[in-house]
PDB file of N, CA and C in Angstrom:
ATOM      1  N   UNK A   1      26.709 -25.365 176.396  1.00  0.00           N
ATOM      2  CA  UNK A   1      26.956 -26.764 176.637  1.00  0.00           C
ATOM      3  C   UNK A   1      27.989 -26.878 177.752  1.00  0.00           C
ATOM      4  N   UNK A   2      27.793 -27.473 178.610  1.00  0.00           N
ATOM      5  CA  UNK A   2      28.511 -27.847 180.083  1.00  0.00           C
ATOM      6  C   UNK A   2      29.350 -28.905 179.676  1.00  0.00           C
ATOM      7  N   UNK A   3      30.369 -29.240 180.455  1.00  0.00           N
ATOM      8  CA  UNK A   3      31.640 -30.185 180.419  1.00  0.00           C
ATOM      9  C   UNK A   3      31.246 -31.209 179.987  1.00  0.00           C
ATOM     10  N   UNK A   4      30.007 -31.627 181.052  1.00  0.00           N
ATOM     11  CA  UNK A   4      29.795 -33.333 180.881  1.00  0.00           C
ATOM     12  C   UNK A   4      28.593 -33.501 179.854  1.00  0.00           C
ATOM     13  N   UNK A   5      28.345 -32.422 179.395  1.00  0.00           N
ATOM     14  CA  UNK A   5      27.885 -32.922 178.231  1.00  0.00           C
ATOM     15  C   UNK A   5      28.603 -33.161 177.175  1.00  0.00           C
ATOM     16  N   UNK A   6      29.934 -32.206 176.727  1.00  0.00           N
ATOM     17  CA  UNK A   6      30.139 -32.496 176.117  1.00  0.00           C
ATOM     18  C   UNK A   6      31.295 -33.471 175.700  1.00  0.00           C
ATOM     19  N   UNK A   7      31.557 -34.127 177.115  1.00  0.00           N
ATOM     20  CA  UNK A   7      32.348 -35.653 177.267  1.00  0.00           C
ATOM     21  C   UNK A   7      31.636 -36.500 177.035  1.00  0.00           C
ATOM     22  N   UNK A   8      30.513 -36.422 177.023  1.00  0.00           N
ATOM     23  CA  UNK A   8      28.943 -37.539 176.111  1.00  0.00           C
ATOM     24  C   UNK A   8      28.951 -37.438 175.374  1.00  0.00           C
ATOM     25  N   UNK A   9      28.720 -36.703 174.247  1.00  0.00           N
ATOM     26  CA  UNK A   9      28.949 -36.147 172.901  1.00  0.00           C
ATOM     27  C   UNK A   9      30.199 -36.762 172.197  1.00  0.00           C
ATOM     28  N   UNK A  10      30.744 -36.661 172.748  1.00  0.00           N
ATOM     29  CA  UNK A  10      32.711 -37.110 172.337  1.00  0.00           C
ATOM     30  C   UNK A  10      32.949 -37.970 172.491  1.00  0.00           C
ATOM     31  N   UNK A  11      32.125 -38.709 173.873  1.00  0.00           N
ATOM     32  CA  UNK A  11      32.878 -40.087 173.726  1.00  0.00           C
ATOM     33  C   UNK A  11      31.478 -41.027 173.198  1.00  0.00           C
ATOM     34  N   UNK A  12      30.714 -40.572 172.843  1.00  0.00           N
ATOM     35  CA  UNK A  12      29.022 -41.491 172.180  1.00  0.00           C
ATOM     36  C   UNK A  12      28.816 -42.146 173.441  1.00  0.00           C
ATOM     37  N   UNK A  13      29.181 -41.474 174.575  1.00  0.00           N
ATOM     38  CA  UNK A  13      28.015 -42.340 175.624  1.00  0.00           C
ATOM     39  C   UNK A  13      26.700 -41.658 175.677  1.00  0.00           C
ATOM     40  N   UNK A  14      26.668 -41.087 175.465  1.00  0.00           N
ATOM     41  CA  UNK A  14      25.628 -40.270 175.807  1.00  0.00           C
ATOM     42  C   UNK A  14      24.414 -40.936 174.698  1.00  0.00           C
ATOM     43  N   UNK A  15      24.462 -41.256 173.450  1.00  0.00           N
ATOM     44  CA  UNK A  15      23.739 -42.008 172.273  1.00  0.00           C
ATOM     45  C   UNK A  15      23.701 -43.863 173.257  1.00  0.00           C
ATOM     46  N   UNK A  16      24.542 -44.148 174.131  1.00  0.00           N
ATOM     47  CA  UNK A  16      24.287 -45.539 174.106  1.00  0.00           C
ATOM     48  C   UNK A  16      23.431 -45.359 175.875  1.00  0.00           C
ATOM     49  N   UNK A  17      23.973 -44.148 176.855  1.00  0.00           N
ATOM     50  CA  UNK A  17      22.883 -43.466 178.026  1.00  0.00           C
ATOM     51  C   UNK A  17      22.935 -42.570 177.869  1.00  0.00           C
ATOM     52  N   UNK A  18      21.942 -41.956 177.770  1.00  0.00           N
ATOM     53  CA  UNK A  18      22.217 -40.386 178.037  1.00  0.00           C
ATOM     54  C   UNK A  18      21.618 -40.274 179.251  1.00  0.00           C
ATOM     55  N   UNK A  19      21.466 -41.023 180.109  1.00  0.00           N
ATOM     56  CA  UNK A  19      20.967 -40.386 181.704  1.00  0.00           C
ATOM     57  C   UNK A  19      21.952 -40.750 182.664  1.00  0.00           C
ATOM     58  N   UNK A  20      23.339 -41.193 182.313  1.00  0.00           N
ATOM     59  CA  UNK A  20      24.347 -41.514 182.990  1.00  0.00           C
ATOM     60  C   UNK A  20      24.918 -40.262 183.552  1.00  0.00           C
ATOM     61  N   UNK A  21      24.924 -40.226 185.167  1.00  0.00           N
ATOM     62  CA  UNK A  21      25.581 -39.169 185.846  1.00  0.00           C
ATOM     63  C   UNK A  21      27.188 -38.912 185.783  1.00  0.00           C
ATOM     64  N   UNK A  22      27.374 -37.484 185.729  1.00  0.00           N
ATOM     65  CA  UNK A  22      28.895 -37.379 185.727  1.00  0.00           C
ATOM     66  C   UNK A  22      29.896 -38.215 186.631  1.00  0.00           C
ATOM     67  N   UNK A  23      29.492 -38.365 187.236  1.00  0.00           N
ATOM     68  CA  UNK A  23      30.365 -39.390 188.330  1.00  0.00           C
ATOM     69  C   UNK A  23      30.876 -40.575 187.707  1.00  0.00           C
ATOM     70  N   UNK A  24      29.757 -41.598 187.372  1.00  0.00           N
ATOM     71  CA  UNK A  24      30.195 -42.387 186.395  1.00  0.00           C
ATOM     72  C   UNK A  24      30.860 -41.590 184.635  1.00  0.00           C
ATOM     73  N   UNK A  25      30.300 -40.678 184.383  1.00  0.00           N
ATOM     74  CA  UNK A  25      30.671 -40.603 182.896  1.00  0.00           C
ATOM     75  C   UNK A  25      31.825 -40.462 182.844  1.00  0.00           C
ATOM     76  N   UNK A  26      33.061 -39.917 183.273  1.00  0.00           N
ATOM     77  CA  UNK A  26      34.288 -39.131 183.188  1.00  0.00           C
ATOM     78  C   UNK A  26      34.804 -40.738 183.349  1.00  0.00           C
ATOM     79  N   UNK A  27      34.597 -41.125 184.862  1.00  0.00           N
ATOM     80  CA  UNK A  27      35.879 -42.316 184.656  1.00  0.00           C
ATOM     81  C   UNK A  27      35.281 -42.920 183.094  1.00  0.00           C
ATOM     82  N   UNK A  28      33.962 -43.620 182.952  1.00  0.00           N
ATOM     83  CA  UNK A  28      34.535 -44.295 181.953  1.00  0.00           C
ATOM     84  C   UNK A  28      34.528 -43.931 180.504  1.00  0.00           C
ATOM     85  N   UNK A  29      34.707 -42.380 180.606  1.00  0.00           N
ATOM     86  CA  UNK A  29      34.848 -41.735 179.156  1.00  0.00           C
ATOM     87  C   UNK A  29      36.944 -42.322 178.925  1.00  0.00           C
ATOM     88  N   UNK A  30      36.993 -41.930 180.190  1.00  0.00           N
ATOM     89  CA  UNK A  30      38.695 -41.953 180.077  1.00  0.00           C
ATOM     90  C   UNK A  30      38.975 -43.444 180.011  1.00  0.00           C
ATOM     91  N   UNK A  31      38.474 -44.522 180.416  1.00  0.00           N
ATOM     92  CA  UNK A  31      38.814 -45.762 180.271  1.00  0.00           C
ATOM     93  C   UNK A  31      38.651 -46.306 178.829  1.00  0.00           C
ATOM     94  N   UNK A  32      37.094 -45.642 178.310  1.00  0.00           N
ATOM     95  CA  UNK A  32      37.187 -45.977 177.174  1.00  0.00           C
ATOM     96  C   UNK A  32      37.762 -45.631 175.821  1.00  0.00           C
ATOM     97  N   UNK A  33      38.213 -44.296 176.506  1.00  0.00           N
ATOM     98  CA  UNK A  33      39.404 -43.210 175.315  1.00  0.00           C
ATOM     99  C   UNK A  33      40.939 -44.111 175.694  1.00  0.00           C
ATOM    100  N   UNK A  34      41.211 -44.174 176.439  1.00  0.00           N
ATOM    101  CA  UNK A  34      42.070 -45.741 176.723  1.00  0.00           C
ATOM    102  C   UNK A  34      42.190 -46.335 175.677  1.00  0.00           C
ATOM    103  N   UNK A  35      41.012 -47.255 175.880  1.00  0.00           N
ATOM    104  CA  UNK A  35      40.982 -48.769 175.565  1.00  0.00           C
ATOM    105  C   UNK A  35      41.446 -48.387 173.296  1.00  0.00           C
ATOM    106  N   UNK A  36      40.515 -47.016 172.728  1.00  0.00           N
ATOM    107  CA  UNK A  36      40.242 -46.850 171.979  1.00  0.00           C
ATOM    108  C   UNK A  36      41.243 -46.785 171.322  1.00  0.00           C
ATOM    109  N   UNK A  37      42.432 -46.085 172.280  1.00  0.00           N
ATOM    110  CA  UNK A  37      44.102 -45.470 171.661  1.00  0.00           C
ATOM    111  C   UNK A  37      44.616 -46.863 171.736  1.00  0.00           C
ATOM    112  N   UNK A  38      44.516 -47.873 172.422  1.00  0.00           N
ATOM    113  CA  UNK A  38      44.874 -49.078 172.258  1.00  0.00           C
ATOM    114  C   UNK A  38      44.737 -50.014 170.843  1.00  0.00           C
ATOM    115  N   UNK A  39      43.350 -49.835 170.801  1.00  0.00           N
ATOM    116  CA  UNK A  39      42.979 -50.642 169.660  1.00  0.00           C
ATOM    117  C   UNK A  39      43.312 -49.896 168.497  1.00  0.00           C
ATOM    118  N   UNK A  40      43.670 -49.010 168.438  1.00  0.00           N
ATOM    119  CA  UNK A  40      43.872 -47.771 167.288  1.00  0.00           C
ATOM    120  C   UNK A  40      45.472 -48.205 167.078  1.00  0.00           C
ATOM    121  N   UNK A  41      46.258 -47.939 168.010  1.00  0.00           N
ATOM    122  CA  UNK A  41      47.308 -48.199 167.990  1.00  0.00           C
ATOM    123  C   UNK A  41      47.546 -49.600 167.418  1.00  0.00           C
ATOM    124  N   UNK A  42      46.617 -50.974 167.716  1.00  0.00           N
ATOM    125  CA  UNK A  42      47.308 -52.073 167.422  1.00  0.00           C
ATOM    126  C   UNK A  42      46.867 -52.338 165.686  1.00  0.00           C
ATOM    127  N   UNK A  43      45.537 -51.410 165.556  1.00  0.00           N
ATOM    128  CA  UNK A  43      45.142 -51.971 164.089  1.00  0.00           C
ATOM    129  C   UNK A  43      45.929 -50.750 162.972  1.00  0.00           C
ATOM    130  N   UNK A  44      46.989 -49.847 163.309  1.00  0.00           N
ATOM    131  CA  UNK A  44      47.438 -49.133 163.014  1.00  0.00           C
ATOM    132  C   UNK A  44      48.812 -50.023 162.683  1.00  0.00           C
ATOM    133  N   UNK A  45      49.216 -50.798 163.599  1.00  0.00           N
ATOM    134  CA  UNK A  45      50.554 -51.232 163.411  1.00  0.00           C
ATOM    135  C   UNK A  45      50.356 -52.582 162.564  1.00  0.00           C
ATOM    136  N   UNK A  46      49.384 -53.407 161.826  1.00  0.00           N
ATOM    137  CA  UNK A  46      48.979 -53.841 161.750  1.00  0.00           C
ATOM    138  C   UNK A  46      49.151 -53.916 160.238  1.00  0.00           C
ATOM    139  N   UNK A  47      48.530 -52.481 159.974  1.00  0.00           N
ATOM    140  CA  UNK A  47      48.258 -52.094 158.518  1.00  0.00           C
ATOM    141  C   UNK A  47      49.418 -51.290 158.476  1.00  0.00           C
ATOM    142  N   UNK A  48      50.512 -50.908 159.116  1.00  0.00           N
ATOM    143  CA  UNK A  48      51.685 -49.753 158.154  1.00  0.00           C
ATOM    144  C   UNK A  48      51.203 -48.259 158.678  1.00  0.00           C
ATOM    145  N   UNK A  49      50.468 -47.915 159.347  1.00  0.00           N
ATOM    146  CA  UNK A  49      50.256 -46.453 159.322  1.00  0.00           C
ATOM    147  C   UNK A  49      51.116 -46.041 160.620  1.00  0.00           C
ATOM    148  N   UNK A  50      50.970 -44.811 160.856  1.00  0.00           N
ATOM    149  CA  UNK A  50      51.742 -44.384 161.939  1.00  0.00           C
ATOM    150  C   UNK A  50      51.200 -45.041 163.082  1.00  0.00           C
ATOM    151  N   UNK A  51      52.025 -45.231 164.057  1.00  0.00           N
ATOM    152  CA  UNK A  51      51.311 -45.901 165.072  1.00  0.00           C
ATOM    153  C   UNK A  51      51.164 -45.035 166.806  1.00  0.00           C
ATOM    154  N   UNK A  52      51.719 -43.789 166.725  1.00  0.00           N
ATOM    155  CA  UNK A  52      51.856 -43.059 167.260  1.00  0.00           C
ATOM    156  C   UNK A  52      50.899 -41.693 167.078  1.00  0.00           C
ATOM    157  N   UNK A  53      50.280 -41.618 166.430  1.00  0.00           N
ATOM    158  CA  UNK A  53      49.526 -40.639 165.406  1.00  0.00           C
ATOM    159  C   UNK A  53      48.339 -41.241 165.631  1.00  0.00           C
ATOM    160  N   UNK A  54      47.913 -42.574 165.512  1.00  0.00           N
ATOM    161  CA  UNK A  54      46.775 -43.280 165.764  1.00  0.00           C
ATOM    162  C   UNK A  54      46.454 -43.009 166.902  1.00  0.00           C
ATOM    163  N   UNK A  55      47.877 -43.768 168.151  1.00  0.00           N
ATOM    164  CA  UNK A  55      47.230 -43.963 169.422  1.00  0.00           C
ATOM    165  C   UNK A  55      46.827 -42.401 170.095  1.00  0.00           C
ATOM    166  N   UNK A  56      47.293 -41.081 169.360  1.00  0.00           N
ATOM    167  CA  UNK A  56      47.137 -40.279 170.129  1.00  0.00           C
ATOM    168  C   UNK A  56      45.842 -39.582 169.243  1.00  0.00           C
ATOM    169  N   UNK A  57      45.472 -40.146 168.261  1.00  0.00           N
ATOM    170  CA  UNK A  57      44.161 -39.826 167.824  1.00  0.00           C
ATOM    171  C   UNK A  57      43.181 -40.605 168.545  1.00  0.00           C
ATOM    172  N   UNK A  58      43.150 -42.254 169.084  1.00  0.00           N
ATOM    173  CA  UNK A  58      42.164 -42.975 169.593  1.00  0.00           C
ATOM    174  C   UNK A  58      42.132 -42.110 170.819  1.00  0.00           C
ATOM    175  N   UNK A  59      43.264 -41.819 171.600  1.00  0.00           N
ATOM    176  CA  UNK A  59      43.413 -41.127 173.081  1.00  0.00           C
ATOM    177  C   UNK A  59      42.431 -40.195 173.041  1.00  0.00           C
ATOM    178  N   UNK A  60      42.393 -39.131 171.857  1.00  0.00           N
ATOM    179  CA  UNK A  60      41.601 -38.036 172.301  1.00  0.00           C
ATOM    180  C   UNK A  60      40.480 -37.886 171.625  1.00  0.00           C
ATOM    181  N   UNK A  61      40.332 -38.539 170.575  1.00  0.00           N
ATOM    182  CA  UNK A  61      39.047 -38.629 169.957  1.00  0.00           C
ATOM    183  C   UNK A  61      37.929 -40.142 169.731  1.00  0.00           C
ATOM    184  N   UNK A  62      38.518 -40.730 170.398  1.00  0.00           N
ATOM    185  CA  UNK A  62      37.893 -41.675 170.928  1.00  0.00           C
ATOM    186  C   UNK A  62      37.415 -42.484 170.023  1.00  0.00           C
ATOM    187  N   UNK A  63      36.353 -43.245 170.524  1.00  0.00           N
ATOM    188  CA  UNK A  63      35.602 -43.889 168.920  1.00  0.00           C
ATOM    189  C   UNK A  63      35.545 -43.141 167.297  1.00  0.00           C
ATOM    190  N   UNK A  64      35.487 -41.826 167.766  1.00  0.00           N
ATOM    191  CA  UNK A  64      35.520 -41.367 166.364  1.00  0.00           C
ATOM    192  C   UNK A  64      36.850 -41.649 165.761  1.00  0.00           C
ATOM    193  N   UNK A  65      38.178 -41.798 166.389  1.00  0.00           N
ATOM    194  CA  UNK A  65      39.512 -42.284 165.862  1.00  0.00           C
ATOM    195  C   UNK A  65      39.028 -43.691 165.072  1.00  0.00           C
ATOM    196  N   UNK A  66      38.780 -44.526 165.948  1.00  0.00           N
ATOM    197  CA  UNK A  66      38.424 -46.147 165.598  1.00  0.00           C
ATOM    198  C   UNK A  66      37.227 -45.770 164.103  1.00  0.00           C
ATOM    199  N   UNK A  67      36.548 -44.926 164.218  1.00  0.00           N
ATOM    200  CA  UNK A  67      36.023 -45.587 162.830  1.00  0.00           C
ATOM    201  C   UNK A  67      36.962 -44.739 161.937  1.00  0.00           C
ATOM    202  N   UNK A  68      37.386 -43.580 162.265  1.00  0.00           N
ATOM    203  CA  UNK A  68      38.079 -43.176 160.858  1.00  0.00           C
ATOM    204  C   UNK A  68      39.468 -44.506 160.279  1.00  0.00           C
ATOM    205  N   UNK A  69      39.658 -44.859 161.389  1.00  0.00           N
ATOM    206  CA  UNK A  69      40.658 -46.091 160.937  1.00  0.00           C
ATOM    207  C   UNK A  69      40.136 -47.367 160.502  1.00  0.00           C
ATOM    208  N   UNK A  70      38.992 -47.520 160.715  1.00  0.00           N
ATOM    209  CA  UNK A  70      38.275 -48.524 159.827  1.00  0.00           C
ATOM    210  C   UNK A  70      37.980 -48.390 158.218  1.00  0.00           C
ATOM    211  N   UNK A  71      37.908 -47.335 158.258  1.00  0.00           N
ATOM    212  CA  UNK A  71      37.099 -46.455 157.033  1.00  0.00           C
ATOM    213  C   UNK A  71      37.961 -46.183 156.034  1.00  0.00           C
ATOM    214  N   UNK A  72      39.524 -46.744 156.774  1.00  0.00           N
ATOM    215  CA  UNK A  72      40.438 -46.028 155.568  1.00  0.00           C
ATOM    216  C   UNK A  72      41.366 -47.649 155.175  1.00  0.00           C
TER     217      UNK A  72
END
């Protein structure tokens, strides 16, 4: 498995395109691992949990952060 596949994989673009070229995928894997540590972070502070622990779980695991914080 090559890089940019598996920045598709990780960040579920690849399930919503999977024919999206690396060029586009990277920036907006990272914009949307962003946006994710954001929202992680605010529904973290929200509910009492760490809020630092979140944002650096949304940062690197991306949507999969956001649902485990839904889920709990």
């Amino acid at each position: 498995m090559d890089l940019v596949t598996f920045v598709g994989y990780l960040t579920a673009l690849y399930w919503v395109r999977p024919d999206m070229d690396p060029a586009h995928l990277i920036p907006t894997a990272l914009l949307l691992h962003g946006v994710n540590a954001l929202f992680c972070r605010l529904v973290a502070a929200q509910n009492g949990r760490a809020k630092m622990l979140w944002t650096l779980a949304g940062l690197f695991m991306g949507i999969w952060a956001v649902a485990a914080i839904f889920l709990l």
